[in-house]
Protein backbone atom coordinates (compact mmCIF):
# COMPACT_ATOMS: atom_id res chain seq x y z
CA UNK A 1 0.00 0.00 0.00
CA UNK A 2 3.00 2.60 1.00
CA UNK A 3 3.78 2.02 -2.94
CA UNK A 4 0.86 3.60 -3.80
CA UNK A 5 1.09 6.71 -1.28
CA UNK A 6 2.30 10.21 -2.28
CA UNK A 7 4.43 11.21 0.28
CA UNK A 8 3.85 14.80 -0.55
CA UNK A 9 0.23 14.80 -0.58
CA UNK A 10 -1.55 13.11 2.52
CA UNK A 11 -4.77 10.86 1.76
CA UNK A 12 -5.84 10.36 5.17
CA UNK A 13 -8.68 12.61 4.48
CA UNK A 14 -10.52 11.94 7.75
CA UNK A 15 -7.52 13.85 9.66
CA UNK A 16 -7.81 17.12 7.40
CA UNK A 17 -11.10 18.44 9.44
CA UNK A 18 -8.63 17.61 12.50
CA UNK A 19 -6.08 19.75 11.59
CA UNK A 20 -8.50 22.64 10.20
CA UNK A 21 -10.91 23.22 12.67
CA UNK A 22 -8.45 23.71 16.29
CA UNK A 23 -6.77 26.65 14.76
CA UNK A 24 -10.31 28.26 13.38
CA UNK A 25 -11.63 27.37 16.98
CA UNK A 26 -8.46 29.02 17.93
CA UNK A 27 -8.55 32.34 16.19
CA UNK A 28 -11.93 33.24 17.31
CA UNK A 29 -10.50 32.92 20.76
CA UNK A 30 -7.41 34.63 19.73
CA UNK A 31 -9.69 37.51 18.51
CA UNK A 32 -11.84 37.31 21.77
CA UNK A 33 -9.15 37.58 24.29
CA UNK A 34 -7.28 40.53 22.20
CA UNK A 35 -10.37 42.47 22.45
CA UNK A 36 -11.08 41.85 25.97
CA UNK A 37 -7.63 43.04 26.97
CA UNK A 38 -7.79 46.89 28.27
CA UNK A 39 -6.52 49.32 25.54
CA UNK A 40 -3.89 50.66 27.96
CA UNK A 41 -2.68 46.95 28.48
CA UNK A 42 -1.89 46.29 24.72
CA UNK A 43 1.35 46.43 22.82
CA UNK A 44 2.00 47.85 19.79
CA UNK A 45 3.66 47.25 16.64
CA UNK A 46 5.66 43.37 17.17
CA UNK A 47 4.53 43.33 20.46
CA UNK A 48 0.71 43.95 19.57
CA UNK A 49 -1.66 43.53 16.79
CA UNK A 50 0.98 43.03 14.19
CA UNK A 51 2.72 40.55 16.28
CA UNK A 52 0.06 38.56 16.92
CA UNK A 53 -1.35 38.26 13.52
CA UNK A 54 2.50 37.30 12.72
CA UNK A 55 2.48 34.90 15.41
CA UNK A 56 -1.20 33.11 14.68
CA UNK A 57 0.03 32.53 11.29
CA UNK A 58 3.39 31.32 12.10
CA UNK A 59 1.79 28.77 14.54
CA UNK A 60 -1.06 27.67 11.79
CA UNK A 61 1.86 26.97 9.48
CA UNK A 62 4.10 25.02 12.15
CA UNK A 63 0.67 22.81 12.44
CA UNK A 64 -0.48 22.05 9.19
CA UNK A 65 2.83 22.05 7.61
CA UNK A 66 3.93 20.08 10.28
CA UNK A 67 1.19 17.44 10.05
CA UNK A 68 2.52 17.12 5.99
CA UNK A 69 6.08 16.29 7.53
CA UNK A 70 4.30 13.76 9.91
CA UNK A 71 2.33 12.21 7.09
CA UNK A 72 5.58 11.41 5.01
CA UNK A 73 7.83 10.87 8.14
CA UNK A 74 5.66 7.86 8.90
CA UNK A 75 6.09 6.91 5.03
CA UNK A 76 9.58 6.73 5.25
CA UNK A 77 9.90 4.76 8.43
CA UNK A 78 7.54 1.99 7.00
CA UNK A 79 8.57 2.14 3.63
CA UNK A 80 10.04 -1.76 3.30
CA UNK A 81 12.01 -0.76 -0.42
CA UNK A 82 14.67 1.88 -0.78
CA UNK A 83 12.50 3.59 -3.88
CA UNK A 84 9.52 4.60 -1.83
CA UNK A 85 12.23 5.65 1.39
CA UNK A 86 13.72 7.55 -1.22
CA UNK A 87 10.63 9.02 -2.41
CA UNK A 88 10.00 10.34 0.81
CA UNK A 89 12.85 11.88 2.24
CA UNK A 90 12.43 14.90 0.21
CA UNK A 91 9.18 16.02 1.66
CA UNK A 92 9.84 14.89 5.13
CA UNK A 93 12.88 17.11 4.93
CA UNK A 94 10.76 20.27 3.35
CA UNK A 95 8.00 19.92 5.36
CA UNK A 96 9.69 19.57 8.45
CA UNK A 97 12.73 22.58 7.80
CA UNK A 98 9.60 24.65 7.17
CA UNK A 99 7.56 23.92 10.09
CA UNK A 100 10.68 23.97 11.96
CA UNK A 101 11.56 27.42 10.76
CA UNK A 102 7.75 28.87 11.57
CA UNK A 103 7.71 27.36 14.96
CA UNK A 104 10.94 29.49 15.56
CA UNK A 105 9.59 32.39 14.31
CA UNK A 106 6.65 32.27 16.87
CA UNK A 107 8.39 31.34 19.47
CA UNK A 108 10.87 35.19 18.83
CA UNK A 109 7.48 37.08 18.43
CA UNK A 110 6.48 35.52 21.97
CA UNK A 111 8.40 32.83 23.79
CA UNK A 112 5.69 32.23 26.19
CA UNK A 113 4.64 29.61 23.74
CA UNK A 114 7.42 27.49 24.78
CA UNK A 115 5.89 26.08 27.80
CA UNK A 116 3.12 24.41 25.25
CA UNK A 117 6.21 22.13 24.84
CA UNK A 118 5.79 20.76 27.69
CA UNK A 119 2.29 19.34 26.40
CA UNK A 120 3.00 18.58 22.91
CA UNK A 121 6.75 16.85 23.10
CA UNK A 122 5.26 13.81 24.77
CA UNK A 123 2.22 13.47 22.44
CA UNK A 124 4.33 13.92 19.19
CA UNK A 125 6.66 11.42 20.68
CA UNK A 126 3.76 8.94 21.36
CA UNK A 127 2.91 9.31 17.82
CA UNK A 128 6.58 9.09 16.81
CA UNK A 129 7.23 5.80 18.71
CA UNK A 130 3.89 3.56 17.36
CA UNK A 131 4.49 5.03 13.49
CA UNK A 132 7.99 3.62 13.66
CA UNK A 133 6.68 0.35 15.43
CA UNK A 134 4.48 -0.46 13.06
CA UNK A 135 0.92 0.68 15.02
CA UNK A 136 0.09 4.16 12.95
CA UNK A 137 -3.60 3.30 13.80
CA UNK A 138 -2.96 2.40 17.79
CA UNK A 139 -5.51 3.94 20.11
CA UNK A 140 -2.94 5.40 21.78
CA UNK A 141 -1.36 6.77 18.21
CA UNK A 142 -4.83 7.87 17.66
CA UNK A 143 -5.39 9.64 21.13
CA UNK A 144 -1.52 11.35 21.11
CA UNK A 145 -2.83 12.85 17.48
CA UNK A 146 -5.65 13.85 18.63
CA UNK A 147 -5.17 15.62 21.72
CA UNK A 148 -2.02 17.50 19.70
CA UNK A 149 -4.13 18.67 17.49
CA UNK A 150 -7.11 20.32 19.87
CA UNK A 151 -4.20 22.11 21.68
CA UNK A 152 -3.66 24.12 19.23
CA UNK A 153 -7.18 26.17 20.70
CA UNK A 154 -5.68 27.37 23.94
CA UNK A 155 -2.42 27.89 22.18
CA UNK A 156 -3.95 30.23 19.81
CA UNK A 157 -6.15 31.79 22.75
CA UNK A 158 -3.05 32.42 24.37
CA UNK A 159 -1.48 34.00 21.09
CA UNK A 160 -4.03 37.09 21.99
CA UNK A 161 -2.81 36.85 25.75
CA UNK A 162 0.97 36.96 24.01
CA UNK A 163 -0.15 41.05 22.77
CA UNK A 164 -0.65 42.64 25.48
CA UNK A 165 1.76 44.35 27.42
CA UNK A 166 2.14 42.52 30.64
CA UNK A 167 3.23 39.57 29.00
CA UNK A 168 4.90 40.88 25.64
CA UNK A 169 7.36 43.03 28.55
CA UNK A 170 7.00 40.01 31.28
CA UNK A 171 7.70 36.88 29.59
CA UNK A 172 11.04 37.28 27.54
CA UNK A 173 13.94 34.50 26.92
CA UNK A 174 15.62 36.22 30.53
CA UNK A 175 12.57 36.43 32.49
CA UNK A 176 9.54 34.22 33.68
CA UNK A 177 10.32 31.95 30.27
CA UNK A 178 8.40 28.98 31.54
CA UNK A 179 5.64 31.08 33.50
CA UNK A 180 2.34 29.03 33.63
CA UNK A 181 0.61 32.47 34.11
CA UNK A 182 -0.30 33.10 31.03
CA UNK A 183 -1.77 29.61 30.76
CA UNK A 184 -3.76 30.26 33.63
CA UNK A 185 -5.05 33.44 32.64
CA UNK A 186 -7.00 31.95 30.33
CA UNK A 187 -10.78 31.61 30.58
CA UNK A 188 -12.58 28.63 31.75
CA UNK A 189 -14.33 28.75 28.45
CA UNK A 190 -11.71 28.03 26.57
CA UNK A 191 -10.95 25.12 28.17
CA UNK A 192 -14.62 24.23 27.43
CA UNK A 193 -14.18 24.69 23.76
CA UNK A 194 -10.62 22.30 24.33
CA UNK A 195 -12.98 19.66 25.90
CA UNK A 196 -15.81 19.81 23.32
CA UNK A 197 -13.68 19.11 20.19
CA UNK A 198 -11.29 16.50 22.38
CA UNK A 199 -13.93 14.42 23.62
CA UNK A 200 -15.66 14.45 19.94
CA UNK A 201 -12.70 13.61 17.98
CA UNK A 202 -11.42 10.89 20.08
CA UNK A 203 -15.25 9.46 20.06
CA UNK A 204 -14.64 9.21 16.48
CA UNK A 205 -11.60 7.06 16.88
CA UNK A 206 -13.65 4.64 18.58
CA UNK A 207 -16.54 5.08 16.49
CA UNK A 208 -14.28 4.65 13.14
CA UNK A 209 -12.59 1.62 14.32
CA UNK A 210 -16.36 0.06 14.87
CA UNK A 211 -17.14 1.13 11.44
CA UNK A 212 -13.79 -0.52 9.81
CA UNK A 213 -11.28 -2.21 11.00
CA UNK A 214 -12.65 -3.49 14.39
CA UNK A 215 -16.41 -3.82 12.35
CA UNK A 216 -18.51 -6.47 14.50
CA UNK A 217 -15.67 -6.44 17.55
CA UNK A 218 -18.57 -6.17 20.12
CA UNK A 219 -15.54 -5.19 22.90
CA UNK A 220 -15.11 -2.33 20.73
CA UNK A 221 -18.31 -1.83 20.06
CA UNK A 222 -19.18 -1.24 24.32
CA UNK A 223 -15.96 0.61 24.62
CA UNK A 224 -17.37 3.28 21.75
CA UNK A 225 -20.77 3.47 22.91
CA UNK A 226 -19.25 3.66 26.81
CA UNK A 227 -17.07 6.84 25.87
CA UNK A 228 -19.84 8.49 23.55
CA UNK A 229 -21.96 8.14 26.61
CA UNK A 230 -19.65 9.64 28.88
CA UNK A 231 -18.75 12.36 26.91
CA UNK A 232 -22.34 13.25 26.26
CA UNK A 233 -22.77 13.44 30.53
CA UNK A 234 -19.36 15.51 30.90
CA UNK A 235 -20.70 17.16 28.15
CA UNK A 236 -24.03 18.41 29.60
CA UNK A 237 -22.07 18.97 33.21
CA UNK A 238 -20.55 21.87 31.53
CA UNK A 239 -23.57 23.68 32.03
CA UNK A 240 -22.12 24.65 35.22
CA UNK A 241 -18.65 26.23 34.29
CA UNK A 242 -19.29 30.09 34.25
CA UNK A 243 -19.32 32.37 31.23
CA UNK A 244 -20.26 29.85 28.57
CA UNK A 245 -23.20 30.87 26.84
CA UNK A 246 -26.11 29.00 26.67
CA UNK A 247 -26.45 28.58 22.92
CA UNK A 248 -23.09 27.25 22.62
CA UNK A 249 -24.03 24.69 25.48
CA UNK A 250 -26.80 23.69 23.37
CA UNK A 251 -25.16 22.91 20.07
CA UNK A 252 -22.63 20.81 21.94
CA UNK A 253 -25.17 18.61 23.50
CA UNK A 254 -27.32 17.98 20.79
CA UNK A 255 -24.01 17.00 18.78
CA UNK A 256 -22.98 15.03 21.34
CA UNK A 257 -26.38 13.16 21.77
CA UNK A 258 -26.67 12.54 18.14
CA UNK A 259 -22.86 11.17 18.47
CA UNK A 260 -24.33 8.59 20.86
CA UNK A 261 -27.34 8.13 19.09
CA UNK A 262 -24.92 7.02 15.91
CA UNK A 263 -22.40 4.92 17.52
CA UNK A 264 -24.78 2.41 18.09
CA UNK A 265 -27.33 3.12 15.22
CA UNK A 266 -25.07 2.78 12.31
CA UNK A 267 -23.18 -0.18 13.22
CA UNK A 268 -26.04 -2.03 13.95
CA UNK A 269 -27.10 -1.81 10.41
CA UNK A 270 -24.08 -2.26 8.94
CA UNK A 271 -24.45 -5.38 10.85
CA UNK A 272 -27.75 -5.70 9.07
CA UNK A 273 -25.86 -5.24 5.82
CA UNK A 274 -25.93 -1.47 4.69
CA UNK A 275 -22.79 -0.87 3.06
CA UNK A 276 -20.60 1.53 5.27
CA UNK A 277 -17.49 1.72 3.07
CA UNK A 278 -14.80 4.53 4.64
CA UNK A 279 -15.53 6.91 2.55
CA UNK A 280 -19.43 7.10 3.34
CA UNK A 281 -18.50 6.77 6.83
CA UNK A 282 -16.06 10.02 6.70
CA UNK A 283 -19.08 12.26 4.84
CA UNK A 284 -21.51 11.43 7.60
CA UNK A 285 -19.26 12.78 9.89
CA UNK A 286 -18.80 16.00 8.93
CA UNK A 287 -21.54 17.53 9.79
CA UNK A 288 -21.29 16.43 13.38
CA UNK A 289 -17.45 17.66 13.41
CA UNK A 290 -18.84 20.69 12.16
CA UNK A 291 -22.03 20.90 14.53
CA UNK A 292 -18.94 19.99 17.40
CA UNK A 293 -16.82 23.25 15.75
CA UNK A 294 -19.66 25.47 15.65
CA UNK A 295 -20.13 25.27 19.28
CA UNK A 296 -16.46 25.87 19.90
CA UNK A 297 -16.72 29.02 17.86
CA UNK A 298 -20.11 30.14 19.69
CA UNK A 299 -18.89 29.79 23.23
CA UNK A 300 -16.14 32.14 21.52
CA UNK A 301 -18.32 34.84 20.44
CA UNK A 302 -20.45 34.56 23.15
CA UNK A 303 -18.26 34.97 25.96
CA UNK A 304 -18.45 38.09 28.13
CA UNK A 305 -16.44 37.12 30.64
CA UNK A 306 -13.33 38.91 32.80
CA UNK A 307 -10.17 38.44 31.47
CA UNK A 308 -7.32 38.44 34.68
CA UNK A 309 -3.78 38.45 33.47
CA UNK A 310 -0.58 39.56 36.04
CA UNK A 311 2.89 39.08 35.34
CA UNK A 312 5.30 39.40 37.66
C-alpha cells in the first residue's frame, strides 16, 4: 500500500477536518481575548496587533505544515524498499525545515509559547514511537494525534494573551520563560471549547474503528458506545462552568447526543448489511465535526467574561 502513497500529498482525508478546525476554533478565541484586553494593556507594533497576527500565522503553518512532515515521516519509516524511502525523504525534509523554521519564528514574536512544549513533546513522541513500530492506527497513536491537534485552541487563545503588554514586557527568553501564568489566565471557556472538540474527535476514533477495521468487535463496540456516553454526561455537566453561553451549550449537546445516538445506530445496520465503506463513513461525519466546531466558535463569540492576566 505505502507504494501507492504520495508522500507529498496526505490521503488520510478523515484527519484534514482535525487539523483545520483547532486553529479556526483558535482564532476566534485569539480575537476574543485581544479584544477583551484593556486598551492601555496592549502592545503595539511586534509586540501587539501586528505581532500577533505574525504569530497566529506562524503557529497555523508550524501545524499544518507540520502534520505534511508527519504524514511522510511515517512513510519513510515503514517504507520496506529503498524507492519509496527515497521518495520520501524529500518532503519529510521540506515539510519539516519549514515547520521547523515557523515554529521558531513564533516562538521570537512571543516565547511564552514554549511552555506548550511541555504538552506537545510527549504526544508527538507517542505518535513518533507507534508510526515507527508499526501501530500508525494504535488507540494510543490515535489519542496522542488527537489531543495534539485540539491544543492548538488554547495555544492560539493564548497568542491574543501573548499582545498585550504585561506579558509581551514580562515573559522574555531572561525572564519568567516557563511562567504558567499566562496559561492560567486563560478563561474557563476556553478550556470548554478544548474539551468539546477532544472528547468528539477521540469518540470518532472509537466510532471509526467500529465502522472498519474493528467492524462487529462487540468489545469495541461497548468501549465506543461507553465513551460516547460519557462524553455526552461531561458534556451536559458543563452547564455549570461560568461564562459559557447558553447557545453554545446547546449545540454541543445535541451534537454530542446525536454522536451517541450514531455509535450504536449505524453499526447495527451495517451489521444488518448497509454498506458503510470509509468513505461514506467520513461524509456522515462531517456535519457532526462541524455541529462539534460550531459550538467551539459560539462559546467564543459569546463569551463576556473577565479576562485576569498579572505578570510578575
Amino acid at each position: 500500500m505505502a507504494m501507492r502513497m504520495n508522500p507529498w500529498v496526505p490521503n488520510q482525508h478523515g484527519a484534514w477536518p482535525m487539523v483545520a478546525i483547532p486553529p479556526l476554533v483558535g482564532l476566534f478565541w485569539c480575537l476574543k481575548i485581544w479584544d477583551a484586553v484593556s486598551p492601555a494593556d496592549r502592545g503595539e507594533g511586534m509586540h501587539g496587533t501586528a505581532g500577533m497576527v505574525l504569530t497566529f500565522l506562524a503557529v497555523t503553518v508550524a501545524w499544518v505544515v507540520g502534520y505534511l512532515a508527519f504524514f511522510a515521516g511515517g512513510i519513510l519509516m515503514r517504507a520496506r524498499n529503498a524507492a519509496m524511502r527515497g521518495r520520501a525523504v524529500a518532503p519529510t525534509l521540506l515539510y519539516g525545515a519549514v515547520a521547523g523554521l515557523a515554529a521558531v519564528l513564533a516562538l521570537i514574536l512571543q516565547p511564552h509559547l514554549l511552555w506548550w512544549a511541555f504538552v506537545f513533546l510527549p504526544l508527538i513522541a507517542i505518535a513518533v514511537y507507534e508510526t515507527w513500530r508499526g501501530t500508525p492506527r494504535s488507540l494510543a497513536s490515535g489519542v496522542a494525534t488527537t489531543a495534539a491537534s485540539v491544543f492548538i485552541v488554547p495555544v492560539a487563545a493564548t497568542i491574543g494573551l501573548g499582545a498585550s503588554n504585561p506579558v509581551s514586557g514580562g515573559v522574555t527568553w531572561t525572564s519568567n520563560l516557563f511562567t504558567p501564568k499566562v496559561v492560567e489566565a486563560l478563561p474557563s471557556a476556553v478550556w470548554v471549547s478544548f474539551l468539546w472538540l477532544l472528547l468528539y474527535t477521540v469518540g470518532t476514533i472509537f466510532y471509526v474503528k467500529t465502522m472498519i477495521r474493528k467492524k462487529g468487535d462487540p468489545g469495541w463496540l461497548a468501549a465506543s458506545q461507553v465513551f460516547h456516553l460519557a462524553a455526552l454526561i461531561i458534556v451536559v455537566a458543563t452547564v455549570g462552568v461560568r461564562y459559557v453561553h447558553w447557545a453554545a451549550w446547546i449545540v454541543a449537546v445535541a451534537v454530542f447526543a446525536v454522536a451517541l445516538w450514531r455509535s450504536r445506530a449505524v453499526p447495527a445496520s451495517a451489521a444488518k448489511g448497509t454498506p458503510w465503506p470509509p468513505k461514506k463513513v467520513g461524509v456522515r461525519e462531517m456535519p457532526l465535526h462541524a455541529g462539534v466546531a460550531v459550538a467551539a466558535v459560539m462559546a467564543a463569540l459569546f463569551y463576556d467574561g473577565p479576562l485576569i492576566l498579572f505578570i510578575g
